[in-house]
Protein backbone atom coordinates (compact mmCIF):
# COMPACT_ATOMS: atom_id res chain seq x y z
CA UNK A 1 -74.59 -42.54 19.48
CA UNK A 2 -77.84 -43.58 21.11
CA UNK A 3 -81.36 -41.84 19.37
CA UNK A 4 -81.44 -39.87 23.20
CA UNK A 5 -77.84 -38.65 22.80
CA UNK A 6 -78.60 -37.56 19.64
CA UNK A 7 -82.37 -36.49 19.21
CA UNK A 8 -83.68 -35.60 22.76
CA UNK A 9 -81.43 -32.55 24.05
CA UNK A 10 -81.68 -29.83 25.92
CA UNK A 11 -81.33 -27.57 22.56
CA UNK A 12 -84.61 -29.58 21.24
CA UNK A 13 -86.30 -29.17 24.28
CA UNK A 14 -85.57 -24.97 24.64
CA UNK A 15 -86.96 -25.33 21.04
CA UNK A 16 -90.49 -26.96 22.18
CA UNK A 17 -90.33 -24.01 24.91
CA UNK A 18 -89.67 -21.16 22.67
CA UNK A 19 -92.44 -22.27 20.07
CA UNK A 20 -94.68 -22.32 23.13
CA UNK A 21 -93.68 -18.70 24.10
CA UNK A 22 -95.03 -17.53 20.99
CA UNK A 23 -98.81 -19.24 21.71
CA UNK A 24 -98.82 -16.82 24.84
CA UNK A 25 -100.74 -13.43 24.26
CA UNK A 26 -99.09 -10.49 22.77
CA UNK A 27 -98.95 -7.20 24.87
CA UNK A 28 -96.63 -5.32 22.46
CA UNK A 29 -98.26 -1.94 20.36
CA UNK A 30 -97.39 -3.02 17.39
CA UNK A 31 -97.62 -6.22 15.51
CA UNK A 32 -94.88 -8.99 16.67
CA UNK A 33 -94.95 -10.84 13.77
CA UNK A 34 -94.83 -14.08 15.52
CA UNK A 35 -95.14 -16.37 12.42
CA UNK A 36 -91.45 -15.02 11.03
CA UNK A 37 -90.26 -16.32 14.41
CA UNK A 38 -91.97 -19.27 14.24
CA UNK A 39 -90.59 -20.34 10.63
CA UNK A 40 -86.80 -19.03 11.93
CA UNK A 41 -86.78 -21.58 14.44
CA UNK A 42 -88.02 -24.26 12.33
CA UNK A 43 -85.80 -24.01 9.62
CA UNK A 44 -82.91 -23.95 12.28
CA UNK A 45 -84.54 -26.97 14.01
CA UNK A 46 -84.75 -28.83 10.82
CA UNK A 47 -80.53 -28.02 10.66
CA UNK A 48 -80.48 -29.52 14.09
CA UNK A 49 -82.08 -32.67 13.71
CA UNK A 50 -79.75 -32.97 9.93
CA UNK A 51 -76.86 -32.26 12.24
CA UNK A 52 -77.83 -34.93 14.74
CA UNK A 53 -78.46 -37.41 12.18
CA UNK A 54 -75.38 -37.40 10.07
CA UNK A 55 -72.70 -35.82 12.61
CA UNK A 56 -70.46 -38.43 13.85
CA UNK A 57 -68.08 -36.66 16.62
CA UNK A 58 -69.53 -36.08 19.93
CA UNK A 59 -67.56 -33.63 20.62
CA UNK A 60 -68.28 -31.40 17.43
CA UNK A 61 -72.16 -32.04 17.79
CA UNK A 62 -72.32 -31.21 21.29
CA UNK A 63 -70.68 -27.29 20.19
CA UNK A 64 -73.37 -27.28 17.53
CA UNK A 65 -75.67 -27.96 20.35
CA UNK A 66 -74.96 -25.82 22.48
CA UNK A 67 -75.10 -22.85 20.06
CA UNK A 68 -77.70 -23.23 18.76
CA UNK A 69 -79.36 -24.26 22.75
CA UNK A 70 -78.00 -20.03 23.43
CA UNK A 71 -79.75 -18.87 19.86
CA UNK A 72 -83.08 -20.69 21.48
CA UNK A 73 -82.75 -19.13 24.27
CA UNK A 74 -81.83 -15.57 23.41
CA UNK A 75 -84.91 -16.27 21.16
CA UNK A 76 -87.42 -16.79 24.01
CA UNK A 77 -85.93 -13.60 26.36
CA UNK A 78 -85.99 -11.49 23.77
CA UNK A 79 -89.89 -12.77 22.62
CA UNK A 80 -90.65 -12.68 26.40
CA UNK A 81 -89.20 -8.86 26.71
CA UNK A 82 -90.70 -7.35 23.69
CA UNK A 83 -93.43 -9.22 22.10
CA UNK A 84 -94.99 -10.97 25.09
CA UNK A 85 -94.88 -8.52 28.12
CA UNK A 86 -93.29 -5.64 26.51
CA UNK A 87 -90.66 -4.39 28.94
CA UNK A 88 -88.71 -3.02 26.15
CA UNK A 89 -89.18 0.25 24.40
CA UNK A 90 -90.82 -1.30 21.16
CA UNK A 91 -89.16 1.76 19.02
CA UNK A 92 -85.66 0.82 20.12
CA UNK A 93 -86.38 -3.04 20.55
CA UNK A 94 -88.66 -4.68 17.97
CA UNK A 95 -90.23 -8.06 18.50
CA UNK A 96 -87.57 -11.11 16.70
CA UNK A 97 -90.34 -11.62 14.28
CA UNK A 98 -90.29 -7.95 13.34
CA UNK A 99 -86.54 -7.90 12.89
CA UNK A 100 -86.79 -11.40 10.53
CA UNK A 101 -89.76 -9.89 8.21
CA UNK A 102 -87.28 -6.85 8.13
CA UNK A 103 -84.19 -9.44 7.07
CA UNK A 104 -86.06 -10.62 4.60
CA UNK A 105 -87.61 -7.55 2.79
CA UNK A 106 -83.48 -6.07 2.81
CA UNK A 107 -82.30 -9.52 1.84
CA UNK A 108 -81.18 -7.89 -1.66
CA UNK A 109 -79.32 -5.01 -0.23
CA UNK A 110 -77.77 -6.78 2.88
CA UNK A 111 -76.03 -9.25 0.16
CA UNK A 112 -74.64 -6.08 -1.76
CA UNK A 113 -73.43 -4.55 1.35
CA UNK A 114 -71.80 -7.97 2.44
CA UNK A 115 -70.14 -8.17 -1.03
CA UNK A 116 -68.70 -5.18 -0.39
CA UNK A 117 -67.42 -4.91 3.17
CA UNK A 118 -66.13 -8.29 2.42
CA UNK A 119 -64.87 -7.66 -0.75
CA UNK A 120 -62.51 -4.49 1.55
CA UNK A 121 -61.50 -7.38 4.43
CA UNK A 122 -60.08 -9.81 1.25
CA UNK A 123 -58.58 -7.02 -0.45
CA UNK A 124 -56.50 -5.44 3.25
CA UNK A 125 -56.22 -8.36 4.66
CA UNK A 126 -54.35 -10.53 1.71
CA UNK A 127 -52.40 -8.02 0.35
CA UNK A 128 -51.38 -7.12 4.22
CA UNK A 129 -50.44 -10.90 4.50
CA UNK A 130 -48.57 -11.09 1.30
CA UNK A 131 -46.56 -8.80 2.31
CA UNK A 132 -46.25 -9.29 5.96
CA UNK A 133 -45.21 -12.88 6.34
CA UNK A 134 -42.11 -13.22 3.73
CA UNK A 135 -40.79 -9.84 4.83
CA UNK A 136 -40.89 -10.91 8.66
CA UNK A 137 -39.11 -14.42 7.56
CA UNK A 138 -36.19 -12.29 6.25
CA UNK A 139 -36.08 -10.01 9.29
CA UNK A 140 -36.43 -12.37 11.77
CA UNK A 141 -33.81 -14.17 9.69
CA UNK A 142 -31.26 -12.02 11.49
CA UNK A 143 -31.50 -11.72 15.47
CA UNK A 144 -29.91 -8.03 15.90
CA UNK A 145 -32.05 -6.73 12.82
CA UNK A 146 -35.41 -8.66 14.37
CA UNK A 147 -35.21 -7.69 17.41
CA UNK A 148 -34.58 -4.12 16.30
CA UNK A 149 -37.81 -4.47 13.94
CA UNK A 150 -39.71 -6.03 16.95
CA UNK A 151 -39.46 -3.00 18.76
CA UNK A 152 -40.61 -0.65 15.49
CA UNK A 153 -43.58 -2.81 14.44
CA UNK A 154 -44.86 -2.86 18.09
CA UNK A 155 -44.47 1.06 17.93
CA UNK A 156 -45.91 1.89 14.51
CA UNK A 157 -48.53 -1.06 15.47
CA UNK A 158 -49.21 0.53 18.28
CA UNK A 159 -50.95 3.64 16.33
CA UNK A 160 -54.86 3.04 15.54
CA UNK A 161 -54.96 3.02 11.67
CA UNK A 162 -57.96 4.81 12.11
CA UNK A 163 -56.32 7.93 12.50
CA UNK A 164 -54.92 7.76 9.11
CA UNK A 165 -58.69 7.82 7.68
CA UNK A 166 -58.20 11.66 6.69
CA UNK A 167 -54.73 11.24 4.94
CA UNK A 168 -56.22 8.53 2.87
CA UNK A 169 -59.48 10.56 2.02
CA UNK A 170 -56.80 13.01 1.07
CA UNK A 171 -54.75 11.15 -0.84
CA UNK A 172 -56.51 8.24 -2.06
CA UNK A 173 -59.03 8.55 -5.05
CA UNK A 174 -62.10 6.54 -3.27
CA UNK A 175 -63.50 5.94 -0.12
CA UNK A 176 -63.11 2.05 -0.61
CA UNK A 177 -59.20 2.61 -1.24
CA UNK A 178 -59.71 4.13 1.68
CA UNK A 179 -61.17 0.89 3.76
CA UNK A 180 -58.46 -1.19 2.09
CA UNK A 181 -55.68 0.89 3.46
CA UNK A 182 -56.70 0.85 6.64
CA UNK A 183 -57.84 -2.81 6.45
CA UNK A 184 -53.97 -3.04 5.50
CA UNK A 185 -52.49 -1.09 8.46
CA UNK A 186 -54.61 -3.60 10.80
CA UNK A 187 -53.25 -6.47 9.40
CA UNK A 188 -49.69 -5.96 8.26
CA UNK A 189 -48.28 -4.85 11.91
CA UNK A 190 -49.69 -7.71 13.79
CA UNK A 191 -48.73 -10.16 10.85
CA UNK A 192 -45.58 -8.72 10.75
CA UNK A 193 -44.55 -9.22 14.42
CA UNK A 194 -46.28 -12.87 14.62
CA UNK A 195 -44.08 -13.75 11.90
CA UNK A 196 -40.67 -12.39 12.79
CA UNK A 197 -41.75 -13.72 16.67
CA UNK A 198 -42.33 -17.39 15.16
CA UNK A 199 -38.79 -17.17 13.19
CA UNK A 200 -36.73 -15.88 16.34
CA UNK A 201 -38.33 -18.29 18.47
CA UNK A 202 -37.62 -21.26 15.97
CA UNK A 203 -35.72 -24.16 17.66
CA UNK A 204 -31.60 -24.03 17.05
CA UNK A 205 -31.57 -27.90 16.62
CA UNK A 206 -34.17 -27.43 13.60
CA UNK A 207 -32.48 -24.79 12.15
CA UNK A 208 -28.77 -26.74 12.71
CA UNK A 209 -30.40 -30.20 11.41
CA UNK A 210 -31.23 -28.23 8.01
CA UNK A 211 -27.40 -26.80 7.98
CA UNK A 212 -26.31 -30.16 8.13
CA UNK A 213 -28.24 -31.09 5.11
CA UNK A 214 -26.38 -27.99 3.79
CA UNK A 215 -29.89 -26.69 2.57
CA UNK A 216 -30.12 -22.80 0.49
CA UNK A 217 -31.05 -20.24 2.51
CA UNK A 218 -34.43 -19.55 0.05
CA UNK A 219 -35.17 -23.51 1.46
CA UNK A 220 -34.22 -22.93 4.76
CA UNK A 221 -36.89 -19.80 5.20
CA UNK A 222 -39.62 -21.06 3.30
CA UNK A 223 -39.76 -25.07 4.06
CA UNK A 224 -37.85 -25.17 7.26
CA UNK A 225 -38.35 -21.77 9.19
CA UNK A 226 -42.13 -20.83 7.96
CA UNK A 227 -43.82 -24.01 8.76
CA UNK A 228 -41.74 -23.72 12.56
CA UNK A 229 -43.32 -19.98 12.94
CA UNK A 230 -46.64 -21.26 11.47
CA UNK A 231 -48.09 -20.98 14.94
CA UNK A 232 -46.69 -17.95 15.82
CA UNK A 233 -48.00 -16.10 12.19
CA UNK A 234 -51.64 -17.76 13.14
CA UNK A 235 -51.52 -15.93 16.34
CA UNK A 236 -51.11 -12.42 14.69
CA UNK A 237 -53.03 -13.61 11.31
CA UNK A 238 -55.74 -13.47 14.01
CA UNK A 239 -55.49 -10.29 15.91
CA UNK A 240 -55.23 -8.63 12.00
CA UNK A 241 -58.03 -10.35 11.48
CA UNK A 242 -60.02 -9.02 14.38
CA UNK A 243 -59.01 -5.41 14.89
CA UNK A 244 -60.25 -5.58 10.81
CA UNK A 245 -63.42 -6.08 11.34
CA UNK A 246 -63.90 -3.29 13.55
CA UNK A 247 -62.00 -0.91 12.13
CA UNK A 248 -63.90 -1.81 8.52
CA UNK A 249 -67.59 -1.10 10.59
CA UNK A 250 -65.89 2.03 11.75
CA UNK A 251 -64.95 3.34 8.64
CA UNK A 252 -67.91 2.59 6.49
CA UNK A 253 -69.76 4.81 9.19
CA UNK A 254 -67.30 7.36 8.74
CA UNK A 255 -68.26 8.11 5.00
CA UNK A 256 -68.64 4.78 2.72
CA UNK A 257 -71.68 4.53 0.64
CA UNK A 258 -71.97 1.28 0.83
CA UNK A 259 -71.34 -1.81 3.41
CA UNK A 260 -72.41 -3.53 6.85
CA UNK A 261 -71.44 -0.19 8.63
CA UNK A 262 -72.96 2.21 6.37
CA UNK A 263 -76.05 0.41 6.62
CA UNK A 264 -76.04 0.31 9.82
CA UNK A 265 -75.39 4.13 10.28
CA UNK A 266 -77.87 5.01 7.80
CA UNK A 267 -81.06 3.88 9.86
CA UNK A 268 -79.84 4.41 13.00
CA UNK A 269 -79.21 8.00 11.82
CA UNK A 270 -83.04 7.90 10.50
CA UNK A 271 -83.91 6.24 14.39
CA UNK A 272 -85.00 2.86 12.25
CA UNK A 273 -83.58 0.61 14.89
CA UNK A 274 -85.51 -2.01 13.37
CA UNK A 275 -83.33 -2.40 10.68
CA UNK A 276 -80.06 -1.52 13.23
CA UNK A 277 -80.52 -4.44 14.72
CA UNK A 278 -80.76 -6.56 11.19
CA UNK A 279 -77.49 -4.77 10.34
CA UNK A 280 -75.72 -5.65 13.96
CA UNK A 281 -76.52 -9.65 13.53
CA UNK A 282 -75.67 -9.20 9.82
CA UNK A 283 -72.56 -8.70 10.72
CA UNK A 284 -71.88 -11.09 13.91
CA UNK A 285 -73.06 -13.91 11.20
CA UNK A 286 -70.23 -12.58 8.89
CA UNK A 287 -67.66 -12.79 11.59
CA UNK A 288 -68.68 -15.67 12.96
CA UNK A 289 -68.50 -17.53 9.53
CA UNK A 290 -64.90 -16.09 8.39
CA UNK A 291 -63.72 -16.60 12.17
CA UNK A 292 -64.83 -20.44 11.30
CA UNK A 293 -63.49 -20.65 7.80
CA UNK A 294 -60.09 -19.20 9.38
CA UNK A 295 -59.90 -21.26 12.23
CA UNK A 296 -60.45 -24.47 9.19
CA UNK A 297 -57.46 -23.23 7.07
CA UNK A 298 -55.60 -22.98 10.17
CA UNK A 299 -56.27 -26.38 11.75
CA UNK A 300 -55.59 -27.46 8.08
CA UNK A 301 -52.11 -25.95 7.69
CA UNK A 302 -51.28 -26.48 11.85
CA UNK A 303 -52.43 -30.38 11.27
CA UNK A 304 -48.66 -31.58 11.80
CA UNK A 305 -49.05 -30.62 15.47
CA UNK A 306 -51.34 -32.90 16.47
């Protein structure tokens, strides 16, 4: 790639603009902070230019790009609305450099709530899978007993699992057996009827090329079937993954002690929106980052396709 293609972009130009933006006089009551968003959007500059340097695919630098060209420019609205010309109220809607300061001062006890709330997604959401994916392969081994199941997971699926947050306060011993149990409700159904979708849907000429061989049934589920419904099991892998992270926000506000929801509740309870809005980014970076790690392991196991 040429040193233009790579170097002068719109994303490095919105970053010239929004370090501009903050030379402009503030207007806000309180203090905007300015040099916390100054420092932000050098340090994610300095990623940029790394990225342009040593990225080779066009394609994958240009998404970078362009992510990082909406952070830049979220950046400047939001320094234009609050800091700059204050249109917002300052109490609900602190300056960026307010709510980075704030990031930083928390830093200990945002990494002990992310430990947490994603120590409940791990715990739900592989057990759920575990579970899940070799029981579908030996429904949706049969056709009359898979469709039959179809029909029951999409009903029992179709119940919010967070309506069984009081049985498992009753029942379970801790709030975070709690989160897992619900955590496992979102994840199992979809998982479930992904997987025995993929295995009815598998191709009749795969599945008569492996009787030919005269294959075991264990090898015909396992190394001919599950790779074939692969696809299918991504598909509902990712709507349990989804529906779990808002159901695991949801509960923590309900009555955890601990994690990205309960720390969010707390202070907005206390009106410290400040640190609301650290808590709501918080977790958009989390999802964002296990939505990309997925979406890895996924390509990685789906690579045969392409």
């Amino acid at each position: 790639m040429t040193f233009k293609k790579r170097y002068l972009r719109v994303t490095n130009l919105l970053f010239v603009i929004l370090l501009l933006v903050q030379l402009l006089p503030n207007q806000a009551s309180k203090d905007p902070i300015t040099a916390y968003t100054v420092w932000f959007a050098v340090g994610v500059e300095v990623i940029v230019l790394a990225a342009s340097s040593f990225v080779k695919k066009i394609e994958g630098l240009n998404l970078f790009l362009d992510i990082i060209g909406f952070l830049y420019g979220l950046l400047i609205v939001w320094t234009l609305a609050t800091a700059k010309f204050n249109l917002l109220n300052p109490a609900l809607f602190p300056a960026p450099g307010q709510v980075f300061l704030q990031f930083v001062e928390d830093i200990d006890k945002i990494l002990i709530n992310i430990k947490s709330s994603v120590g409940i997604i791990l715990e739900g959401y592989l057990l759920a899978s575990a579970i899940a994916i070799p029981l579908g392969l030996f429904l949706g081994w049969g056709a009359r007993l898979g469709n039959a199941a179809t029909y029951i997971s999409k009903f029992l699926g179709s119940i919010p699992p967070i309506v069984y947050i009081p049985y498992g306060i009753a029942l379970l011993p801790t709030f975070r057996s709690v989160s897992v149990f619900v955590i496992f409700l979102a994840t199992f159904w979809p998982v479930l009827a992904g997987t025995m979708s993929g295995v009815l849907n598998v191709e009749k000429r795969l599945i008569d090329s492996a009787k030919v061989l005269n294959v075991n049934k264990f090898t015909m589920l396992f190394s001919v079937i599950l790779p074939a419904a692969l696809p299918q099991i991504f598909i509902g892998c990712n709507q349990g993954l989804t529906v779990s992270f808002v159901l695991l926000t949801s509960a923590e506000m309900i009555g955890a002690r601990d994690g990205l929801g309960y720390y969010v509740k707390q202070y907005s309870d206390f009106g410290d929106y400040t640190r609301t809005i650290v808590g709501l980014l918080v977790i958009g970076i989390v999802v964002i980052i296990i939505s990309f790690l997925f979406n890895k392991l996924q390509r990685f196991l789906l690579r045969w396709k392409r």
